[in-house]
C-alpha atoms as a PDB file:
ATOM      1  CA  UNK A   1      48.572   3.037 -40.094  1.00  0.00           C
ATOM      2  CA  UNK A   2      52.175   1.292 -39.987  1.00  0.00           C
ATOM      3  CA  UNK A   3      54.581   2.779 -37.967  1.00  0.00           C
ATOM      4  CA  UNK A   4      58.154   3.757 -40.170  1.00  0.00           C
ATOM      5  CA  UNK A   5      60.508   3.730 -37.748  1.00  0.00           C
ATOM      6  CA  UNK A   6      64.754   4.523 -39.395  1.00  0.00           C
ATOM      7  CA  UNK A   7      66.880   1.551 -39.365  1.00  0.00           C
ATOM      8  CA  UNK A   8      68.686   2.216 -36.132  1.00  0.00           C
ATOM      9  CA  UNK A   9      65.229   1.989 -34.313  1.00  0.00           C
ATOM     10  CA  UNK A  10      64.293  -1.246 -35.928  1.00  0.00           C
ATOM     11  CA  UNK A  11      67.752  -2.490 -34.912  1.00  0.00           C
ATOM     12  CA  UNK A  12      67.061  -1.457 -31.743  1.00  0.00           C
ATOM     13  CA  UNK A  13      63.998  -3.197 -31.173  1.00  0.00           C
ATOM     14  CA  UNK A  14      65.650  -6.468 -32.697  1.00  0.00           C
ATOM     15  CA  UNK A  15      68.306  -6.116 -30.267  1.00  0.00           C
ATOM     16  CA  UNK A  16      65.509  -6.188 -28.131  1.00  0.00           C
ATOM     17  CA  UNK A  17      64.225  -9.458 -28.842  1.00  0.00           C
ATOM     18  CA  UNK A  18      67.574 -11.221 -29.374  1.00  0.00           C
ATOM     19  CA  UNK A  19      68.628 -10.025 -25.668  1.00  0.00           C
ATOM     20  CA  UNK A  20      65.197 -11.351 -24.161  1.00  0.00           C
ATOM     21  CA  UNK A  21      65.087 -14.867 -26.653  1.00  0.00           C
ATOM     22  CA  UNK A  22      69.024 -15.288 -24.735  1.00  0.00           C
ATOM     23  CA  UNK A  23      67.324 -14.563 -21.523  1.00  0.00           C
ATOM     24  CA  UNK A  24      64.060 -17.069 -22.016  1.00  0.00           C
ATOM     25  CA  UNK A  25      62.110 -13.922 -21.148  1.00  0.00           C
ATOM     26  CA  UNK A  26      58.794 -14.906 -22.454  1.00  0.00           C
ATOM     27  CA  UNK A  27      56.496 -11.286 -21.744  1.00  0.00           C
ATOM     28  CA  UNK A  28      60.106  -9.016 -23.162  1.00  0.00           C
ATOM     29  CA  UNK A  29      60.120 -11.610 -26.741  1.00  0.00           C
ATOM     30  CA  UNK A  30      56.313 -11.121 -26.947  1.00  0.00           C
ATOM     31  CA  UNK A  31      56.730  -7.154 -26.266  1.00  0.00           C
ATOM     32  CA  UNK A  32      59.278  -6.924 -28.796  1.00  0.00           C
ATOM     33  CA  UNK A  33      57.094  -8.455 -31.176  1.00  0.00           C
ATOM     34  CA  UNK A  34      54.154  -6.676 -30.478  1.00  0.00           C
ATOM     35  CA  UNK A  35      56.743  -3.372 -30.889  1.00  0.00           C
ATOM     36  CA  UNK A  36      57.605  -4.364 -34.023  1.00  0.00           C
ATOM     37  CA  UNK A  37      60.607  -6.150 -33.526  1.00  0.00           C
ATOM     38  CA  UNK A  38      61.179  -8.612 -37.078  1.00  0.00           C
ATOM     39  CA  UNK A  39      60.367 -12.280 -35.897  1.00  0.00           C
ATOM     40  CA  UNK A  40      62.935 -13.530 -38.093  1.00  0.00           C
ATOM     41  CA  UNK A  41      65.386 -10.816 -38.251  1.00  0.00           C
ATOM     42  CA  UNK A  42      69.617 -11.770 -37.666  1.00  0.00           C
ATOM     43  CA  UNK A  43      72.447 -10.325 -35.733  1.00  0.00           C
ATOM     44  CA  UNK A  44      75.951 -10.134 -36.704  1.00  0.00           C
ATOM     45  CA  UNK A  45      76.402 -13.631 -36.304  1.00  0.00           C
ATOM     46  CA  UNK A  46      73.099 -14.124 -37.949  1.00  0.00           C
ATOM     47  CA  UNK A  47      71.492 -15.697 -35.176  1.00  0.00           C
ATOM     48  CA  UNK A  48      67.784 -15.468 -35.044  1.00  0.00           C
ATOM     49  CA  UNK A  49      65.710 -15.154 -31.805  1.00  0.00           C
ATOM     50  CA  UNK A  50      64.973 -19.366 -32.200  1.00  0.00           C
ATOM     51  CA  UNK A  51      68.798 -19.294 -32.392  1.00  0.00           C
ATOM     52  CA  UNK A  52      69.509 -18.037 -28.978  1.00  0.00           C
ATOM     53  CA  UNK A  53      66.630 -19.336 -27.556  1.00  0.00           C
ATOM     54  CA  UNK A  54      68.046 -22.996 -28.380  1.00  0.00           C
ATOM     55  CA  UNK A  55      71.260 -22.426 -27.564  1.00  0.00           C
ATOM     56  CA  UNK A  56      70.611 -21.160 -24.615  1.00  0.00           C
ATOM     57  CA  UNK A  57      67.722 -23.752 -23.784  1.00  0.00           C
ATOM     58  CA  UNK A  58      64.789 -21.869 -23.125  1.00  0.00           C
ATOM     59  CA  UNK A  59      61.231 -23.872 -23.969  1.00  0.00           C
ATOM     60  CA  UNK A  60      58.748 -22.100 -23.417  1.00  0.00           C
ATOM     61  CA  UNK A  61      60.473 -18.878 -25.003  1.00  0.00           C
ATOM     62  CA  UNK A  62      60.967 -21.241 -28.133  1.00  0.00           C
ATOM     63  CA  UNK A  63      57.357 -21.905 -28.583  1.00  0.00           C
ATOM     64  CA  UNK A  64      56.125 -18.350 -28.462  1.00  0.00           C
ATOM     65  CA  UNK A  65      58.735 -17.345 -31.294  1.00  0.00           C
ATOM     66  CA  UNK A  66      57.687 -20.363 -33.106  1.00  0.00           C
ATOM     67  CA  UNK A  67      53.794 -19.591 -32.988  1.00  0.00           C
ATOM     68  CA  UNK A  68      55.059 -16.232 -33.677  1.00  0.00           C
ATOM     69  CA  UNK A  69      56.132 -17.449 -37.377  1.00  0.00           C
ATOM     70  CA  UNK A  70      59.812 -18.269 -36.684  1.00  0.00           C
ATOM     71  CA  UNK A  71      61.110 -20.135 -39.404  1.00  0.00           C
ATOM     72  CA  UNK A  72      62.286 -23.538 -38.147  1.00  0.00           C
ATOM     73  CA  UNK A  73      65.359 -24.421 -40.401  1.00  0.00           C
ATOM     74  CA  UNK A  74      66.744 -20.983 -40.530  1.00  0.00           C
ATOM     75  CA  UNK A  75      70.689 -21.251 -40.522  1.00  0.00           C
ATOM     76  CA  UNK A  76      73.084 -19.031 -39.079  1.00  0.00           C
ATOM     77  CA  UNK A  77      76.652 -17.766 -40.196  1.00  0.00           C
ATOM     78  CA  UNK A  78      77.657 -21.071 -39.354  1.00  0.00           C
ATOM     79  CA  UNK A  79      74.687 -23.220 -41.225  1.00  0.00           C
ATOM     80  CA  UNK A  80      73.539 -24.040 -37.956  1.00  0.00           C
ATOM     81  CA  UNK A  81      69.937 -24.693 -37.258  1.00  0.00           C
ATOM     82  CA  UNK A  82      68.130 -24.186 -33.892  1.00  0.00           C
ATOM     83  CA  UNK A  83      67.901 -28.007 -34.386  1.00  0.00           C
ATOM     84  CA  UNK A  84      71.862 -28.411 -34.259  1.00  0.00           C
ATOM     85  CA  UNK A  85      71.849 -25.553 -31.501  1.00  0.00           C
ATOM     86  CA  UNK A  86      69.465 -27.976 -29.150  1.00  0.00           C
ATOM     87  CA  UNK A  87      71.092 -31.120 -29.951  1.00  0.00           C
ATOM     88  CA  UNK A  88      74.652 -29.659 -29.520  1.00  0.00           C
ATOM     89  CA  UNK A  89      73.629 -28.791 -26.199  1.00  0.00           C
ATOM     90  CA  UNK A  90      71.475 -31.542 -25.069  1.00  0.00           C
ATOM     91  CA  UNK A  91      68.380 -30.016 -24.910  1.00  0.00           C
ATOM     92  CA  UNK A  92      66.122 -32.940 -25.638  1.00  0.00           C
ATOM     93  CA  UNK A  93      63.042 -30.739 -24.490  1.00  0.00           C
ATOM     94  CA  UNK A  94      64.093 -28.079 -27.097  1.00  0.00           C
ATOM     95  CA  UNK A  95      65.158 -30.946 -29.779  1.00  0.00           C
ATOM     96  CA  UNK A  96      61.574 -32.564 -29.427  1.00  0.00           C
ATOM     97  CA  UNK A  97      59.716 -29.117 -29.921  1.00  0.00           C
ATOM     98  CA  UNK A  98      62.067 -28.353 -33.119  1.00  0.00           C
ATOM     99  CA  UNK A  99      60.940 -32.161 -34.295  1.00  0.00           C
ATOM    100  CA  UNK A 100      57.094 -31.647 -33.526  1.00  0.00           C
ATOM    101  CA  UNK A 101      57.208 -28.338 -36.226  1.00  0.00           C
ATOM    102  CA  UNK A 102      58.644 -30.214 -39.079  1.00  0.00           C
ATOM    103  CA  UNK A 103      62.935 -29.498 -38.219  1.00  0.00           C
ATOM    104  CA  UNK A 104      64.915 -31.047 -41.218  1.00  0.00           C
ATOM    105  CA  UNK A 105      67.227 -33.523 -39.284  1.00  0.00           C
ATOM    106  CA  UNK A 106      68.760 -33.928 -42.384  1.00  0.00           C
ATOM    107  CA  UNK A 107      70.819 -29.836 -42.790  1.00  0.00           C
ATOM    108  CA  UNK A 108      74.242 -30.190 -42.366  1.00  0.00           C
ATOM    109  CA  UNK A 109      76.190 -27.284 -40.786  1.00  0.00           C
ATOM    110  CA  UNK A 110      79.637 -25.982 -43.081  1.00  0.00           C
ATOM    111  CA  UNK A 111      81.294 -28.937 -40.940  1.00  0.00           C
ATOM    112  CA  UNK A 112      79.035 -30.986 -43.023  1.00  0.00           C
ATOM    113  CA  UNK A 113      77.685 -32.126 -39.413  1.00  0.00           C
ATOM    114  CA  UNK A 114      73.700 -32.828 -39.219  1.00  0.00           C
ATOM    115  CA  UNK A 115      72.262 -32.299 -35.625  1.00  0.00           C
ATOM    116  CA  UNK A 116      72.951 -36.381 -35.314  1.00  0.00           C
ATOM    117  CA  UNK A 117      76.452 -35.690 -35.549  1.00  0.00           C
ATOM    118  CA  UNK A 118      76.301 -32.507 -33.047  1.00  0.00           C
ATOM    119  CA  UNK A 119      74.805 -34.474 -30.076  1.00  0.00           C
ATOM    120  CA  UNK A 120      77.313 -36.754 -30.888  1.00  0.00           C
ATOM    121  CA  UNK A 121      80.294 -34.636 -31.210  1.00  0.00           C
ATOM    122  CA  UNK A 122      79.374 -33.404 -27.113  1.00  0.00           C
ATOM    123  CA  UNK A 123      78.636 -36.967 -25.945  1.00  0.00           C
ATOM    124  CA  UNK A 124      74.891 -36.914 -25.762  1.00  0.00           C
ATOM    125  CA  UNK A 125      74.649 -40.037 -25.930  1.00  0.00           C
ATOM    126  CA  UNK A 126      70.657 -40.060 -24.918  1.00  0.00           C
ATOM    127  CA  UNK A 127      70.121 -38.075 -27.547  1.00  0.00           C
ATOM    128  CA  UNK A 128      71.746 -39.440 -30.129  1.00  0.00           C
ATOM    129  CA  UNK A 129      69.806 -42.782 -29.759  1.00  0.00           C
ATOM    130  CA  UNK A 130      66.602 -40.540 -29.799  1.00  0.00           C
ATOM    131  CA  UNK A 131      67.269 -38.596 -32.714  1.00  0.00           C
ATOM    132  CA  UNK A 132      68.266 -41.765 -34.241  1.00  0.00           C
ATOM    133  CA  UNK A 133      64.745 -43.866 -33.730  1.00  0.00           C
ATOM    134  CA  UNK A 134      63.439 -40.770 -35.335  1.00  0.00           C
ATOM    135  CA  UNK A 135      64.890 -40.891 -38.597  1.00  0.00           C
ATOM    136  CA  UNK A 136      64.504 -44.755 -38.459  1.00  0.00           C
ATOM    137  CA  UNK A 137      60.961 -44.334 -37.549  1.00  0.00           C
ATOM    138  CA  UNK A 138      59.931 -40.699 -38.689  1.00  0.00           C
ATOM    139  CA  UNK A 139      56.191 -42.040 -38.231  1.00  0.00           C
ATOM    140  CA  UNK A 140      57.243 -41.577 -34.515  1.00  0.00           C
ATOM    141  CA  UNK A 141      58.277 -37.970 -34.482  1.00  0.00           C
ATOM    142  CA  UNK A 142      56.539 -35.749 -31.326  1.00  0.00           C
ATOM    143  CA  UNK A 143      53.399 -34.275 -33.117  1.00  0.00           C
ATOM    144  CA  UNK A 144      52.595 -30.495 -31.755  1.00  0.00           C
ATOM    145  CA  UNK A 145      50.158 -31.693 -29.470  1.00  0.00           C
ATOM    146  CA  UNK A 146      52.519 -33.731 -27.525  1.00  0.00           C
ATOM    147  CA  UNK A 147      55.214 -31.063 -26.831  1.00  0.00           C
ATOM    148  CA  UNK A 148      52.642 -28.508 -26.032  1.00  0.00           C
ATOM    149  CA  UNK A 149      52.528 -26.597 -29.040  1.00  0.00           C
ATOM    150  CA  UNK A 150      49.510 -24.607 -30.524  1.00  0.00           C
ATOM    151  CA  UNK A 151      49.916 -25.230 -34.323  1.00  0.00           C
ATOM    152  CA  UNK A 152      46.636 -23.113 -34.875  1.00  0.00           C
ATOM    153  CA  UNK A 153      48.775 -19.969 -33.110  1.00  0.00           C
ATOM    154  CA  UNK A 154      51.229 -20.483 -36.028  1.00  0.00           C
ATOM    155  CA  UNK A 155      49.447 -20.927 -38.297  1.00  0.00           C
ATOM    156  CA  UNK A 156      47.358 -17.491 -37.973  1.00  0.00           C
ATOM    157  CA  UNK A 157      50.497 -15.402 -37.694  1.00  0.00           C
ATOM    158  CA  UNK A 158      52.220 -17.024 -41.189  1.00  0.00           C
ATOM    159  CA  UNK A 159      48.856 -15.771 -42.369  1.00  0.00           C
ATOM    160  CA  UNK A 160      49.275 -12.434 -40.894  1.00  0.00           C
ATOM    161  CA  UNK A 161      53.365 -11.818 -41.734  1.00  0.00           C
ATOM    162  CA  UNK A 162      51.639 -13.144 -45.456  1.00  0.00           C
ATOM    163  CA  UNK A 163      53.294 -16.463 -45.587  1.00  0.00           C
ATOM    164  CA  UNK A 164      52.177 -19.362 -47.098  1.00  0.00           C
ATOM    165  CA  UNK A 165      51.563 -22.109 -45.501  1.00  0.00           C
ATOM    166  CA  UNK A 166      53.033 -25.301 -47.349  1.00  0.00           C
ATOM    167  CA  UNK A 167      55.445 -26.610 -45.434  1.00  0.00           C
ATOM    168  CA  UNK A 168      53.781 -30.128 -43.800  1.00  0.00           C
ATOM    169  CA  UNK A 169      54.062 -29.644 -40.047  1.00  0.00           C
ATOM    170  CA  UNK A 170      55.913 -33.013 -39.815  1.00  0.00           C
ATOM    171  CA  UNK A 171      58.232 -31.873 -42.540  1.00  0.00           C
ATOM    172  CA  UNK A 172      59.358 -32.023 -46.109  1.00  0.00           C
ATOM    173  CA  UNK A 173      61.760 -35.422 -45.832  1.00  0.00           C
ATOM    174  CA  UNK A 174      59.560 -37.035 -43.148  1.00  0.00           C
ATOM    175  CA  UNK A 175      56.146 -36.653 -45.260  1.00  0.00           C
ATOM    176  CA  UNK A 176      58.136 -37.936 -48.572  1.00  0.00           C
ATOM    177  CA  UNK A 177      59.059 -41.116 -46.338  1.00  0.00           C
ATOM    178  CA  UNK A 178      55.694 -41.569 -45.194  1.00  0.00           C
ATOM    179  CA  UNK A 179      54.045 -41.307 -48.321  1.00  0.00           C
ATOM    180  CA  UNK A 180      56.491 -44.289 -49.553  1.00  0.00           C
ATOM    181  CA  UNK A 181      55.783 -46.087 -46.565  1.00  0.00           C
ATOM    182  CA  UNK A 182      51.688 -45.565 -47.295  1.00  0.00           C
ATOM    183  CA  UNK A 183      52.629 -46.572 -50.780  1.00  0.00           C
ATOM    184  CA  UNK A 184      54.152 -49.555 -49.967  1.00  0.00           C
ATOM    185  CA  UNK A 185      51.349 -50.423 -47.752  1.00  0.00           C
ATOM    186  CA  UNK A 186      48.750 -49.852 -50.309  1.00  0.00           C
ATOM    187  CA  UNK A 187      51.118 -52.465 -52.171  1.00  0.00           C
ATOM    188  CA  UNK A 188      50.674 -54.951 -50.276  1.00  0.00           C
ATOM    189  CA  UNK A 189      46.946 -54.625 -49.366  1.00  0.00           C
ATOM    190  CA  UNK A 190      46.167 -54.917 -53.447  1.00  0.00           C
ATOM    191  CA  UNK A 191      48.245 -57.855 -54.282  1.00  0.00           C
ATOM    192  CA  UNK A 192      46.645 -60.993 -54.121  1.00  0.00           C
ATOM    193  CA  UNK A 193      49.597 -62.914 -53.225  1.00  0.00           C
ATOM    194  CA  UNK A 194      49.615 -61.558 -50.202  1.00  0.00           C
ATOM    195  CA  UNK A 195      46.664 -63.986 -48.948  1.00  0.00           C
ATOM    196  CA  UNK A 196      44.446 -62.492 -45.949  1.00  0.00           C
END
């Protein structure tokens, strides 16, 4: 039987999982969800829990909302994305996470800045050079496994919020360049001037 709660009680319970995503609380976020706070709901800034929690550089918190079913490129009032959030503030843990789920290094906040340009901007110079091997080499982005992320856990709740699941884990842009690159290596295994 669902619960109908009025809109000031939903709020409520968002609030709820906005304060504990700021605070890296782990058991609060998973409370909050298993209240019925909205995964993906927005403030007044329209932050998202994966907002805070990458802005504020909380791991572990971050992979619980994203196994949850938190959508990965969601943009805030400022067409920010967790990804810009994390590489704005140097959190190359966070950044790597947001990679291994298939985040679009390619958005561009209203600045017109991608994440690239936010590490940048703050002098992160680290991660700059990362983030830029990774778009030079997108066959080299983290995979789940690597970053410690259960894939299967999000999986099962996009199935339960009754999401489809099409987005390629590595992402849109990265799985178009790969498919070139697989392509062009097909190429060149099937012409014959290419002696063995």
């Amino acid at each position: 039987m669902a619960t109908t709660r009025t809109a000031k009680q939903q709020q409520k319970l968002n609030e709820r999982l906005f304060n504990a995503a700021e605070k890296g609380d782990v058991p609060a976020i998973k409370q909050a969800l298993l209240d019925g706070a909205i995964i993906n709901a927005r403030d007044s800034f329209r932050y998202t829990s994966l907002h805070y929690t990458a802005h504020h550089g909380h791991t572990d918190a971050m992979k619980v909302l994203l196994e949850a079913g938190a959508k990965v490129d969601v943009r805030d009032g400022e067409q920010n994305t967790p990804l810009h959030w994390a590489a704005h503030n140097g959190y190359d843990n966070l950044t790597k996470v947001l990679l291994a789920v298939g985040a679009d290094l390619t958005l561009k906040d209203k600045d017109n800045k991608t994440p690239i340009d936010q590490a940048r901007k703050k002098g992160q110079r680290t991660l700059v050079d990362y983030l830029q091997y990774i778009v030079d080499n997108p066959e080299n982005r983290p995979t789940p496994q690597e970053v410690g992320f259960d894939i299967n856990k999000r999986n099962t709740a996009l199935k339960a919020l009754g999401k489809p699941i099409t987005k390629p884990i590595i992402g849109e842009h990265t799985a178009k360049v790969l498919t070139g690159m697989e392509a062009q290596r097909q190429a060149a295994l099937n012409d014959p001037s290419e002696g063995i």
